[in-house]
C-alpha atoms as a PDB file:
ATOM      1  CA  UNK A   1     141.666 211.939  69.726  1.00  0.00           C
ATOM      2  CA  UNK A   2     139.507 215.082  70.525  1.00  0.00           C
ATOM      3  CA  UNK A   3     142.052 217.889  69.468  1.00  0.00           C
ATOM      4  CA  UNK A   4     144.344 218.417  67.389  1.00  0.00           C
ATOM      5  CA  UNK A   5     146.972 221.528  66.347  1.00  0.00           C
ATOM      6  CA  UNK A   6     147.769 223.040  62.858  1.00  0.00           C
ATOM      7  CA  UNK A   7     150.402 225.510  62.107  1.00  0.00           C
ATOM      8  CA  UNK A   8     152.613 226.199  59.511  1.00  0.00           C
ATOM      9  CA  UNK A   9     156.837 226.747  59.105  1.00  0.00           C
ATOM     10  CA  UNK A  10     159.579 228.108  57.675  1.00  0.00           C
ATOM     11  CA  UNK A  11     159.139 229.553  53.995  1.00  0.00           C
ATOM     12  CA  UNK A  12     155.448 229.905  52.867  1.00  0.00           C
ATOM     13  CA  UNK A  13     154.381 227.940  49.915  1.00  0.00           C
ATOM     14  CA  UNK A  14     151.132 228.850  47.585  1.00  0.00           C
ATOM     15  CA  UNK A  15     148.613 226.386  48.764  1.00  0.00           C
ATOM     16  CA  UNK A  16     148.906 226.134  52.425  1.00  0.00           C
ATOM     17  CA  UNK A  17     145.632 228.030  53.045  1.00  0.00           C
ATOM     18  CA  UNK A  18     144.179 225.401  50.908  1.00  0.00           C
ATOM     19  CA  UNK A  19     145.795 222.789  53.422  1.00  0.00           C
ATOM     20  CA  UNK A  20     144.862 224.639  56.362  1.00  0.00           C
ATOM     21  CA  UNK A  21     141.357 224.913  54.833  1.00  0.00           C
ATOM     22  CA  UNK A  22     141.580 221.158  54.608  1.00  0.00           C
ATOM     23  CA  UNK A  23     142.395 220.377  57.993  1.00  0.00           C
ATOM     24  CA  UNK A  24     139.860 222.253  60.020  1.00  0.00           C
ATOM     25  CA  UNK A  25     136.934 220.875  58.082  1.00  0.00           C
ATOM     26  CA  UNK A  26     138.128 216.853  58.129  1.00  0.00           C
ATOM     27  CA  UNK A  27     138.794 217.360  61.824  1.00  0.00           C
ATOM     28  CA  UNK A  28     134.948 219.180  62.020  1.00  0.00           C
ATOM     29  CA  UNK A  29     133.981 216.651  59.851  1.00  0.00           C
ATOM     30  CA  UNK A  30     135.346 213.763  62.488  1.00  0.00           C
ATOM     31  CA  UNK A  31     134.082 215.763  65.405  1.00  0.00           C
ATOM     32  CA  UNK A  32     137.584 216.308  66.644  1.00  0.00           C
ATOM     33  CA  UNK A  33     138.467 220.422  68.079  1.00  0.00           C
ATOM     34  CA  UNK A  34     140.984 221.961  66.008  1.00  0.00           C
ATOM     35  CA  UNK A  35     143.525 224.988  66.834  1.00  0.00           C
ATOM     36  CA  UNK A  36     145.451 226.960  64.893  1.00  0.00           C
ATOM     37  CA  UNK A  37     148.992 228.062  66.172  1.00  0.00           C
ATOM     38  CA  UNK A  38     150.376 231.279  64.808  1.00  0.00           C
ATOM     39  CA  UNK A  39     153.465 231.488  63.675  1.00  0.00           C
ATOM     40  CA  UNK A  40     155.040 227.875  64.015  1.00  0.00           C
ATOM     41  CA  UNK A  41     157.108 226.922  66.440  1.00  0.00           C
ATOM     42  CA  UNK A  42     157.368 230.272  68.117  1.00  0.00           C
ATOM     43  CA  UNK A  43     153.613 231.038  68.417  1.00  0.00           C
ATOM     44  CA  UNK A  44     153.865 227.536  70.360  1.00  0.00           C
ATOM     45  CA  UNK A  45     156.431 228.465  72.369  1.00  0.00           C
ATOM     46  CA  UNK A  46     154.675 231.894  73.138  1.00  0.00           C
ATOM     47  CA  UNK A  47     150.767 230.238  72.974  1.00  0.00           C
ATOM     48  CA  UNK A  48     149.253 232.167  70.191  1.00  0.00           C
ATOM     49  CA  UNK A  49     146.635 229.248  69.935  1.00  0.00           C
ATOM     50  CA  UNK A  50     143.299 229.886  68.863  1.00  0.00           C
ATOM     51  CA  UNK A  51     140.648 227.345  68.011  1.00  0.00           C
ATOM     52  CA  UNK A  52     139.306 227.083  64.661  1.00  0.00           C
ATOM     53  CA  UNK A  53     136.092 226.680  63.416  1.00  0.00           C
ATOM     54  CA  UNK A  54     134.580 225.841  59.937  1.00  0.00           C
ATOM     55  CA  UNK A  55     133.810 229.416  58.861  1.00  0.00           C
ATOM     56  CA  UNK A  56     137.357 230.117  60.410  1.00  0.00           C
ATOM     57  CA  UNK A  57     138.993 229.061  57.003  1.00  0.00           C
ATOM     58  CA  UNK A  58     135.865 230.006  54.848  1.00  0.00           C
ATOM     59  CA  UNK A  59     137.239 232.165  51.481  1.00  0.00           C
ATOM     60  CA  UNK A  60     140.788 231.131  51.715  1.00  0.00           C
ATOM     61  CA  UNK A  61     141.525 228.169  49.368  1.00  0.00           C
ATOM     62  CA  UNK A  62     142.245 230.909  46.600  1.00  0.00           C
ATOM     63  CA  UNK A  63     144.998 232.920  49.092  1.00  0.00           C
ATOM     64  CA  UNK A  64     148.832 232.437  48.825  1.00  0.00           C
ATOM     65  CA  UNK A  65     150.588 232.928  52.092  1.00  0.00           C
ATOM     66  CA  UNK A  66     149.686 231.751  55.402  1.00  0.00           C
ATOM     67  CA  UNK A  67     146.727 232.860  57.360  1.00  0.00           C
ATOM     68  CA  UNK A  68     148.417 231.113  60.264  1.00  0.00           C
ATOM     69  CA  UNK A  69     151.981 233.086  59.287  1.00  0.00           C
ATOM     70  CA  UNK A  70     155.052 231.357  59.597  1.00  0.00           C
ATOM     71  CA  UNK A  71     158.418 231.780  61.858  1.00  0.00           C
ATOM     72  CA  UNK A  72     161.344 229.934  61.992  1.00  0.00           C
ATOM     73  CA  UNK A  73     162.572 229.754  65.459  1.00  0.00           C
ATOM     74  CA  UNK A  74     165.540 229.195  67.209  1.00  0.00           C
ATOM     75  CA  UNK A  75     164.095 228.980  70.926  1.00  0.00           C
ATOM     76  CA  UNK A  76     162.064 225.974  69.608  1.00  0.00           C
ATOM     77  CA  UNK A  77     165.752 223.983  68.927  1.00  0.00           C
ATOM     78  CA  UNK A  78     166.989 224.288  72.461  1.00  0.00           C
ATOM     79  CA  UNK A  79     165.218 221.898  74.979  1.00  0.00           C
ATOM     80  CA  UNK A  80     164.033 224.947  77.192  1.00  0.00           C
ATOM     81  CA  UNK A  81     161.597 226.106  74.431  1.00  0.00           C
ATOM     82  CA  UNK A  82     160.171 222.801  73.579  1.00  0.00           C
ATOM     83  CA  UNK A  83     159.170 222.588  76.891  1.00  0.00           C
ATOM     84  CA  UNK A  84     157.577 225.336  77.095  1.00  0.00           C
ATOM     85  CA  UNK A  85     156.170 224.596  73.408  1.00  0.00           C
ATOM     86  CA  UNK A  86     154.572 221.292  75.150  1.00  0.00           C
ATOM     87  CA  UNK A  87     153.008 222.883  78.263  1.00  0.00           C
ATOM     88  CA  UNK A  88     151.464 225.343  76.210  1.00  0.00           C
ATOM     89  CA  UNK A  89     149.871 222.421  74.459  1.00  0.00           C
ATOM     90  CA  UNK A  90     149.146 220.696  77.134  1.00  0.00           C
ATOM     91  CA  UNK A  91     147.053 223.360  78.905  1.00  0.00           C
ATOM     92  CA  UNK A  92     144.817 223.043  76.063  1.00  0.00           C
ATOM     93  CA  UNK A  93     144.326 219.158  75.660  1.00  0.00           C
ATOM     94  CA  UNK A  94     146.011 219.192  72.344  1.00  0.00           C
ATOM     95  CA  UNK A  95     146.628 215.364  71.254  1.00  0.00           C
ATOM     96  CA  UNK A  96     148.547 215.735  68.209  1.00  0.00           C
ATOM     97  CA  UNK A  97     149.641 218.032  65.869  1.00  0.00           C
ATOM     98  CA  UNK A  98     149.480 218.728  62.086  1.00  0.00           C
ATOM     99  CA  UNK A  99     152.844 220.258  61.060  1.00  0.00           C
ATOM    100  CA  UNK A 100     152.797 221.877  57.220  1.00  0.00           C
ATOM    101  CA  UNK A 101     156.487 222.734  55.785  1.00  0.00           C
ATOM    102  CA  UNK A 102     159.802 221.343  54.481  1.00  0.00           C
ATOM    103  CA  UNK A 103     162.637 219.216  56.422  1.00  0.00           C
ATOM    104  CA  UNK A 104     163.127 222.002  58.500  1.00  0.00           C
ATOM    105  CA  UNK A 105     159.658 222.052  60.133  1.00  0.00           C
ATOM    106  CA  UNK A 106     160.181 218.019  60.036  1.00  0.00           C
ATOM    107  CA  UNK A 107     163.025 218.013  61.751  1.00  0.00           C
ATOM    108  CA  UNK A 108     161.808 219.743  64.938  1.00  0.00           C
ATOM    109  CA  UNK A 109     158.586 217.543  64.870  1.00  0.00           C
ATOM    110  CA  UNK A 110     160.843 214.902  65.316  1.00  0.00           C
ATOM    111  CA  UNK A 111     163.000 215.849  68.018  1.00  0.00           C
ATOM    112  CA  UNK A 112     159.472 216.800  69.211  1.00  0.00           C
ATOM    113  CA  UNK A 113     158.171 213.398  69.748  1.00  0.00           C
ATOM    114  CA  UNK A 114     160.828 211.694  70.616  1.00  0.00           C
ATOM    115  CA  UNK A 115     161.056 213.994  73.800  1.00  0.00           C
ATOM    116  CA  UNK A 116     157.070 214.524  74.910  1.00  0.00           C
ATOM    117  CA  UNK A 117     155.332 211.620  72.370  1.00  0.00           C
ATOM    118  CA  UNK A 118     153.000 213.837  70.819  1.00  0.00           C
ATOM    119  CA  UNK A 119     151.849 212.408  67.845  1.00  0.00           C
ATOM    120  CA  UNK A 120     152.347 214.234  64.788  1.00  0.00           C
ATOM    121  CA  UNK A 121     151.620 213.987  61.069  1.00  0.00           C
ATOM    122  CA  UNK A 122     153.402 216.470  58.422  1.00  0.00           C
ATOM    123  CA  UNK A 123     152.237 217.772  55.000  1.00  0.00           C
ATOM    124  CA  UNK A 124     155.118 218.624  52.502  1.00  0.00           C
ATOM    125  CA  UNK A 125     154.606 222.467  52.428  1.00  0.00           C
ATOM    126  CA  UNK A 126     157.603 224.223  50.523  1.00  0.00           C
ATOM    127  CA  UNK A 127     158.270 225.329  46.367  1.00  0.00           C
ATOM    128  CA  UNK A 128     161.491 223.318  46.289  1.00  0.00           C
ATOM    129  CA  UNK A 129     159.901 219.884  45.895  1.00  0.00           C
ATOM    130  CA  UNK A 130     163.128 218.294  47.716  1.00  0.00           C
ATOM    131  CA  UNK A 131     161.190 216.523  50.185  1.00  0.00           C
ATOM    132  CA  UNK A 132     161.998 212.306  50.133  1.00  0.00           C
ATOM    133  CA  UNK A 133     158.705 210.420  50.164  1.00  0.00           C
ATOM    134  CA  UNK A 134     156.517 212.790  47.565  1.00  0.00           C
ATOM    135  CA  UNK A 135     155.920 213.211  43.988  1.00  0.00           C
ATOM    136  CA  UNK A 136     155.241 217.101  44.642  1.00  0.00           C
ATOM    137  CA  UNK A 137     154.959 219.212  47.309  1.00  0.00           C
ATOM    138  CA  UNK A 138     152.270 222.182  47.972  1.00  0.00           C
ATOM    139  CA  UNK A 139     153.569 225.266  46.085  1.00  0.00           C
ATOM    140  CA  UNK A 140     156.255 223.469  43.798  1.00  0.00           C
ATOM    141  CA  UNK A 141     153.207 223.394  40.739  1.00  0.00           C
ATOM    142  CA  UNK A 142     152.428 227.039  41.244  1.00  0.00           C
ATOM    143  CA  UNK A 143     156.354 228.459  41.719  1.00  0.00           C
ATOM    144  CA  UNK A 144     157.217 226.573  38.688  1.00  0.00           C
ATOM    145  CA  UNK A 145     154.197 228.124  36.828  1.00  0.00           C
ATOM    146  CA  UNK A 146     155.087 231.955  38.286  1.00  0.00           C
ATOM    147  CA  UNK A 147     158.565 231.405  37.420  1.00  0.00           C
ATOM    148  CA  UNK A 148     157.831 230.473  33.818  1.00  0.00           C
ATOM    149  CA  UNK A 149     155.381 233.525  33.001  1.00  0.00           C
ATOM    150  CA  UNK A 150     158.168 235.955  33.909  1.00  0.00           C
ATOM    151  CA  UNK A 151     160.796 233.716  31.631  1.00  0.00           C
ATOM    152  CA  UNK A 152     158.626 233.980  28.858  1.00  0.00           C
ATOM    153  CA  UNK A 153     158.399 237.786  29.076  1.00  0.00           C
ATOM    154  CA  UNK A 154     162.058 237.700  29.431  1.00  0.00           C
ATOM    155  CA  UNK A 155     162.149 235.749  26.750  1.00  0.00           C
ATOM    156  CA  UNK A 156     160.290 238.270  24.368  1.00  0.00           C
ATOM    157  CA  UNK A 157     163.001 240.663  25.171  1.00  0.00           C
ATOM    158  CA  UNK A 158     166.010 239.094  24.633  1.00  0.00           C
ATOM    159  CA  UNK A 159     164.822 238.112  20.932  1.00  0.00           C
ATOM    160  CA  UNK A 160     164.138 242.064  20.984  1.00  0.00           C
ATOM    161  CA  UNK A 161     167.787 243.203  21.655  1.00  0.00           C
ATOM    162  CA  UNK A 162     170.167 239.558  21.058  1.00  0.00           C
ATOM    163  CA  UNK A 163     171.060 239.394  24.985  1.00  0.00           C
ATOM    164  CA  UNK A 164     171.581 237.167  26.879  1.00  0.00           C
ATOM    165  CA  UNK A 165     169.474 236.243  30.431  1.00  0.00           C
ATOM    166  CA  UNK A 166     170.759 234.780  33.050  1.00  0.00           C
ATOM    167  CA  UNK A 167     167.737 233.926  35.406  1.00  0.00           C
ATOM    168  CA  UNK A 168     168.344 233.036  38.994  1.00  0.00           C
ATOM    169  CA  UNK A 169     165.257 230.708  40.278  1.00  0.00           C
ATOM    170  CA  UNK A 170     164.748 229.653  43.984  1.00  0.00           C
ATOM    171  CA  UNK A 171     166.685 226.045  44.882  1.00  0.00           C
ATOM    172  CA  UNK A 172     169.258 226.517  47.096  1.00  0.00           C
ATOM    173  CA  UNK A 173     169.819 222.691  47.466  1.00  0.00           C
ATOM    174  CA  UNK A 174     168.082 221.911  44.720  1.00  0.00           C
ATOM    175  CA  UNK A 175     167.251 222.014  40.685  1.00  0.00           C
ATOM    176  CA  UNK A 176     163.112 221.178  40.565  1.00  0.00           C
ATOM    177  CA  UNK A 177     162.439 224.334  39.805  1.00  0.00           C
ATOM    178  CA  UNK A 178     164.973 225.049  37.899  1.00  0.00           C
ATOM    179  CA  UNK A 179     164.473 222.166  35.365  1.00  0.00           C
ATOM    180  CA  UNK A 180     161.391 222.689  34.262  1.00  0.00           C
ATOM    181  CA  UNK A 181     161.534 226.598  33.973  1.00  0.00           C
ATOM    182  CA  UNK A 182     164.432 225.658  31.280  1.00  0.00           C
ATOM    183  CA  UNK A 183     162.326 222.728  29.085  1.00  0.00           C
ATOM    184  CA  UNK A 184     159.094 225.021  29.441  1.00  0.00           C
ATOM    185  CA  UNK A 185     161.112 228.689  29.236  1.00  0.00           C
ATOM    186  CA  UNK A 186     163.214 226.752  25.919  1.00  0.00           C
ATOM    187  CA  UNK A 187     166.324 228.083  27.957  1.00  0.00           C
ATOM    188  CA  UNK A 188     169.842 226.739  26.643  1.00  0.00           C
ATOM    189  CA  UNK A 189     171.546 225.928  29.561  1.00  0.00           C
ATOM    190  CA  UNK A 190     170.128 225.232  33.212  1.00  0.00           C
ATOM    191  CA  UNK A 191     172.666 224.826  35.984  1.00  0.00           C
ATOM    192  CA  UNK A 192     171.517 223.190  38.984  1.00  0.00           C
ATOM    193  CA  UNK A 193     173.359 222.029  42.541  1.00  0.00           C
ATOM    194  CA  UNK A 194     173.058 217.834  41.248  1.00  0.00           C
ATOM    195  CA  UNK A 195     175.014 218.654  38.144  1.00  0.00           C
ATOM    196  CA  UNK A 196     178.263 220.412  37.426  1.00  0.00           C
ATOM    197  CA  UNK A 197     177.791 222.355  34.867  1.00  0.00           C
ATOM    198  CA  UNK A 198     181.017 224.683  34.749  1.00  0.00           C
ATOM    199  CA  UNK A 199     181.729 228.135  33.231  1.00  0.00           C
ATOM    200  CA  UNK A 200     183.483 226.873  30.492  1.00  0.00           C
ATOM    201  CA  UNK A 201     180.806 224.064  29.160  1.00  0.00           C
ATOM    202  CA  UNK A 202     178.592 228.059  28.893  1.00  0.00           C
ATOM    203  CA  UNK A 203     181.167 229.652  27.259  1.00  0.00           C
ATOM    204  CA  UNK A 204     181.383 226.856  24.934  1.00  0.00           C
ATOM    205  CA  UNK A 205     177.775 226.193  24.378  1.00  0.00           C
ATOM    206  CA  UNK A 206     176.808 230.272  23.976  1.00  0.00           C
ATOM    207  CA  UNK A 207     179.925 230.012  21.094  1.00  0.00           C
ATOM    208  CA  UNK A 208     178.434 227.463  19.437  1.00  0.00           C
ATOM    209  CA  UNK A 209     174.735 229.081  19.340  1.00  0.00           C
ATOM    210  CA  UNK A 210     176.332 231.843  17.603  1.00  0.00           C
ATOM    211  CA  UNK A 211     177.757 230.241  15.225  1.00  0.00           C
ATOM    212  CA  UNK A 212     174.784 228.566  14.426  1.00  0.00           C
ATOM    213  CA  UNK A 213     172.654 232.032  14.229  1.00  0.00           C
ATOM    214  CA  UNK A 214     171.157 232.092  17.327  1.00  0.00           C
ATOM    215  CA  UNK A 215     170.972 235.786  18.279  1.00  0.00           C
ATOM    216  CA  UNK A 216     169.586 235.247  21.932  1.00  0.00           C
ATOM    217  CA  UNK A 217     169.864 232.628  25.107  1.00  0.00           C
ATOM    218  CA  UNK A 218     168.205 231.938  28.143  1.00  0.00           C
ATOM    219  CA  UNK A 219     170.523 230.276  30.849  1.00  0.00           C
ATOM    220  CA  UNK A 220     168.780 229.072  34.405  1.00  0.00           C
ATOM    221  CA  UNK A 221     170.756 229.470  36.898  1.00  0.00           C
ATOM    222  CA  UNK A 222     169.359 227.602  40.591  1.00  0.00           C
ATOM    223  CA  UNK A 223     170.378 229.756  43.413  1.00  0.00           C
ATOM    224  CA  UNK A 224     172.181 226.836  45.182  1.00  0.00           C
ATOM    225  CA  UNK A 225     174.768 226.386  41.935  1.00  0.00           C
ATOM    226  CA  UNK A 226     178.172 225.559  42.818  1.00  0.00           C
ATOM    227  CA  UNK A 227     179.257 228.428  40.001  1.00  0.00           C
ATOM    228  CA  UNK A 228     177.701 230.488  42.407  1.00  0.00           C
ATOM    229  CA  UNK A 229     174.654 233.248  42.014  1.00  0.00           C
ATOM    230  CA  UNK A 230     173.219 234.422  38.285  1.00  0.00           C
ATOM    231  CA  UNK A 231     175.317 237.680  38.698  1.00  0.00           C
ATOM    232  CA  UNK A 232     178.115 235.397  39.280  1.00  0.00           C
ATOM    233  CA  UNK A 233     177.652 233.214  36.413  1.00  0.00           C
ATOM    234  CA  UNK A 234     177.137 236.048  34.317  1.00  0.00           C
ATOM    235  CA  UNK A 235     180.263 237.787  35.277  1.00  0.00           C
ATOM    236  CA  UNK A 236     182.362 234.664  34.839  1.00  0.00           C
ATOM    237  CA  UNK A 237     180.998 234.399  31.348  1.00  0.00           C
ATOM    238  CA  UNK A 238     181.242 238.125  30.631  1.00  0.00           C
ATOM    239  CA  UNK A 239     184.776 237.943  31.268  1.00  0.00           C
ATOM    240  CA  UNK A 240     185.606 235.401  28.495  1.00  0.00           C
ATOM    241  CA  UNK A 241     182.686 236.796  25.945  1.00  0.00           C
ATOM    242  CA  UNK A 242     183.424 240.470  26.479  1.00  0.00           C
ATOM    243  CA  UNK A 243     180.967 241.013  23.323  1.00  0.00           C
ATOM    244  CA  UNK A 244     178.246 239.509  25.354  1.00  0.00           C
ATOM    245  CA  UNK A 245     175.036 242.141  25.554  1.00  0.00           C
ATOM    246  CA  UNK A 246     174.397 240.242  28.763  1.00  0.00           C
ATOM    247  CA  UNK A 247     171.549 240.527  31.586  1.00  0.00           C
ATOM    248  CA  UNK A 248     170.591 239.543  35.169  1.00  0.00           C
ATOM    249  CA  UNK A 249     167.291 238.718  36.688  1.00  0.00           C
ATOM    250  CA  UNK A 250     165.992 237.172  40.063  1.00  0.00           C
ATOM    251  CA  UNK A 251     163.070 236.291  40.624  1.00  0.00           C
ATOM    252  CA  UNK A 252     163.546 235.567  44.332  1.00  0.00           C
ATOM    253  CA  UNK A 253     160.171 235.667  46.180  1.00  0.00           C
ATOM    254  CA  UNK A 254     158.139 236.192  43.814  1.00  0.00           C
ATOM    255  CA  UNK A 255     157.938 232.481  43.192  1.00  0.00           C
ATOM    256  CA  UNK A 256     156.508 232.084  46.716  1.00  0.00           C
ATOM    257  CA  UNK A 257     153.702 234.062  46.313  1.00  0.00           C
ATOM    258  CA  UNK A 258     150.608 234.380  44.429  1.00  0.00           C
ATOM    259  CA  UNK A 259     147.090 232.394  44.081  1.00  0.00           C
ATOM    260  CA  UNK A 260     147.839 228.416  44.208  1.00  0.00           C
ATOM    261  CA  UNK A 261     147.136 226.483  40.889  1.00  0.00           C
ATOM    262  CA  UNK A 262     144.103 223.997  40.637  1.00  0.00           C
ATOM    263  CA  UNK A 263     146.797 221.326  40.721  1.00  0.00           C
ATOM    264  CA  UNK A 264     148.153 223.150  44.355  1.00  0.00           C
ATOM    265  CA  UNK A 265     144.545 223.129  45.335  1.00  0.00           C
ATOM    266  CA  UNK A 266     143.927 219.585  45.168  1.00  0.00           C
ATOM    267  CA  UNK A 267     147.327 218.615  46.306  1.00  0.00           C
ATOM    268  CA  UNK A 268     146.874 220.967  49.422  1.00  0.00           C
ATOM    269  CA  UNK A 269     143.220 219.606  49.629  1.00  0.00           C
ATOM    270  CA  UNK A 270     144.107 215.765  49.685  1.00  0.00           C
ATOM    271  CA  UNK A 271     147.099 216.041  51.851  1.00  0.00           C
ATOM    272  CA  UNK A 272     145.272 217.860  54.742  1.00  0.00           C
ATOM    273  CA  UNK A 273     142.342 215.424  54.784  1.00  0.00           C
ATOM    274  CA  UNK A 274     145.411 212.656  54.970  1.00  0.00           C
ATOM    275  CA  UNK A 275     147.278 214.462  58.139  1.00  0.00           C
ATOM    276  CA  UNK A 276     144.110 214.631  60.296  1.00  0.00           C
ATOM    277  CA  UNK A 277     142.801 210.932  59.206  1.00  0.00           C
ATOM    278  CA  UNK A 278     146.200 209.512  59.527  1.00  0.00           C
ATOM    279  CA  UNK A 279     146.207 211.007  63.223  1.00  0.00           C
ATOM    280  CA  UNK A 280     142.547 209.372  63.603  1.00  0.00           C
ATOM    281  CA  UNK A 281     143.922 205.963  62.744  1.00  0.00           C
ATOM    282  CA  UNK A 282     146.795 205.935  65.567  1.00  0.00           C
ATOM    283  CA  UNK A 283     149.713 207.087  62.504  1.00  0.00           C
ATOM    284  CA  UNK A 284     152.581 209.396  64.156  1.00  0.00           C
ATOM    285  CA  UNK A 285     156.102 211.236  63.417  1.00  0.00           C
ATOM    286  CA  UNK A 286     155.342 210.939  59.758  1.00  0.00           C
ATOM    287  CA  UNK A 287     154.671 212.701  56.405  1.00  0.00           C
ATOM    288  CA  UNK A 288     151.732 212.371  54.475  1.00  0.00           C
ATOM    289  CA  UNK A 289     152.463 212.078  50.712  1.00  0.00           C
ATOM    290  CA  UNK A 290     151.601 211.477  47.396  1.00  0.00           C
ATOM    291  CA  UNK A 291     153.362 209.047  44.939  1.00  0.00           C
ATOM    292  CA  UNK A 292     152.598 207.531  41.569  1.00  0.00           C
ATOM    293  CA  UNK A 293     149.251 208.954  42.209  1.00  0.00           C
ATOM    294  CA  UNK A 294     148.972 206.742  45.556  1.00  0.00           C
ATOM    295  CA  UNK A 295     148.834 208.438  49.339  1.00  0.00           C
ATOM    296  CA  UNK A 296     151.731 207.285  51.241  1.00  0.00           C
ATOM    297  CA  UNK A 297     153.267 207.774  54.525  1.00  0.00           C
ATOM    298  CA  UNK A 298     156.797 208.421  55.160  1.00  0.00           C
ATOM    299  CA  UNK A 299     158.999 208.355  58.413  1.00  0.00           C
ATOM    300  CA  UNK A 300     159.967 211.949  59.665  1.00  0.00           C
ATOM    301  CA  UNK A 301     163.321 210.650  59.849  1.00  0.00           C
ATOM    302  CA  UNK A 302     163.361 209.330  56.001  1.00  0.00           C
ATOM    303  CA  UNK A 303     161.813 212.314  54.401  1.00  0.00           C
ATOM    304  CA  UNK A 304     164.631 214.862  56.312  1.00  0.00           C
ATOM    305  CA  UNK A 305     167.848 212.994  55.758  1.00  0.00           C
ATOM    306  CA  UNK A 306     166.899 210.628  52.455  1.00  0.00           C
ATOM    307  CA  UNK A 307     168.233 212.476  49.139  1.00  0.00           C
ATOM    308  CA  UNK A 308     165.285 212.933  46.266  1.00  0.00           C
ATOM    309  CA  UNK A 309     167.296 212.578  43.037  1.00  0.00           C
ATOM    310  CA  UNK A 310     166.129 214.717  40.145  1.00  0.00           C
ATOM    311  CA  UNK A 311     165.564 212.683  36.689  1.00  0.00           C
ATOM    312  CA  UNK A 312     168.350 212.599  34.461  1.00  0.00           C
ATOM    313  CA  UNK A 313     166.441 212.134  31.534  1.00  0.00           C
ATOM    314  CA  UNK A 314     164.873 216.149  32.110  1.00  0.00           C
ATOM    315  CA  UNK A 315     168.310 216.798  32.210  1.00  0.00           C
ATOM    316  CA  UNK A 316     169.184 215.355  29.027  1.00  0.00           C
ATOM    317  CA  UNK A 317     165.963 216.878  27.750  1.00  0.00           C
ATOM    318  CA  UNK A 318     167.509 220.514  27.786  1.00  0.00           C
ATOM    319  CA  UNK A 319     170.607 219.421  26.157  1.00  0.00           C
ATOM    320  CA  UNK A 320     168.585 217.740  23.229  1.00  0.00           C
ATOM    321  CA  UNK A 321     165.650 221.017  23.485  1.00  0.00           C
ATOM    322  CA  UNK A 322     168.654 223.617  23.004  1.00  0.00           C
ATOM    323  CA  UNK A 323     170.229 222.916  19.889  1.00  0.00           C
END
């Protein structure tokens, strides 16, 4: 293989610089011509494909975003635009590709391959950490970590005036973020899309902390709840507490932005030197991964339609933390 492709797609995560960063100098390192196509699938579609050299991802590890940008595009799902996607690749020699995002940006890279064949290897690149076939994925460590600081300044004001917070955290299909931010915020409820966790058990549970003194509560509330958003929740439970002194925050995308933790880094780092090596060694259509501390690879098809099942025991763990 004597070039490869890099871009990145769908939501940005903290760390994909690092990844990018990553990429460029194992496929230097190999001797192998690396480009960098702008804005995922629709900067393929469109050719905004540049090559990259060493000093093209100098100073960058630190950045959050995307130096590459990210799209998500809906020419790219018809057939029409993957042609076009491949003959722009094609007029440059590109031999594989290097996809970094979530089951979204998977899902096209299959459907990819199976029509043209090009080889392609995918690093998990999204905050949710839903992603089958990976302990973590590239911004999950630092969205937790940005989410937390701004629950523990919430925190400090709720004890200030007794309220009550309902905080709405990114996860629209799922709780990893969410369940966390409640053991490490000390939050007294967390309600997440894997559990049903209904207006009345907060009623009930908010009743009880009064009784027992408690003069303030955090509740985490994952945007993908089945009670629906935080201001939802909190109008639900304002309606049967009509004493509550209660408030709503988002965080929204804030949680997708910022510097990447040291843990990011090295996630980021190890993953991208696994894409281009794994395309060295003849691997393709899969996701490079990390579990129980081991690099793995995982099918394309596995890691976008194979369910990763949160622990129940960090579940339990906010019941037992919030009495």
């Amino acid at each position: 293989m004597k070039k490869i492709g890099v871009f990145t797609s769908g939501g940005d995560a903290p760390g994909m610089n690092a990844c990018i960063r990553a990429i460029v100098r194992t496929a230097v390192y190999h001797g192998i011509e690396v480009y960098g196509i702008r804005r995922g699938y629709n900067g393929m579609i469109k050719g905004e494909i540049s090559k990259l050299e060493s000093y093209s991802v100098s100073n960058i590890i630190q950045k959050g975003g995307t130096i590459l940008r990210s799209a998500r595009s809906k020419d790219f799902m018809t057939k029409e635009g993957r042609k076009t996607a491949y003959e722009q690749l094609q007029k440059l020699g590109i031999e594989g590709l290097v996809a970094i995002g979530g089951d979204g940006t998977f899902t096209g890279a299959n459907i990819f391959f199976e029509e043209y064949g090009l080889p392609t290897i995918g690093a998990p690149g999204t905050i949710d950490n839903d992603l089958y076939g990976t302990d973590y994925t590239i911004g999950y460590d630092t969205a937790v970590n940005t989410a937390l600081d701004a629950i523990d300044k919430i925190r400090d004001t709720a004890d200030s005036h007794d309220r009550v917070f309902f905080i709405e955290v990114m996860g629209r299909d799922s709780g990893y973020i969410a369940i966390p931010c409640a053991i490490g915020g000390g939050a007294e409820i967390v309600m997440i899309p894997e559990t049903d966790t209904s207006i009345d058990y907060v009623v009930d549970t908010l009743r009880t902390g009064w009784s027992r003194s408690k003069t303030s509560f955090i509740v985490i509330v994952a945007e993908g709840d089945a009670e629906g958003s935080a201001t939802e929740v909190a109008n639900k439970v304002q309606e049967a507490l009509p004493h509550m002194d209660a408030r709503v925050t988002i965080l929204g995308h804030v949680q997708r932005g910022g510097s990447p933790t040291a843990a990011d880094r090295m996630l980021a780092s190890q993953l991208g030197i696994a894409c281009v090596e794994g395309l060295i060694s003849g691997r393709q259509n899969e996701m490079a991964g990390i579990i129980d501390g081991k690099l793995t690879y995982t099918p394309f098809i596995d890691t976008i339609t194979k369910d990763k099942p949160i622990n129940p025991e960090f579940i339990n763990m906010v019941n037992i933390l919030s009495v």
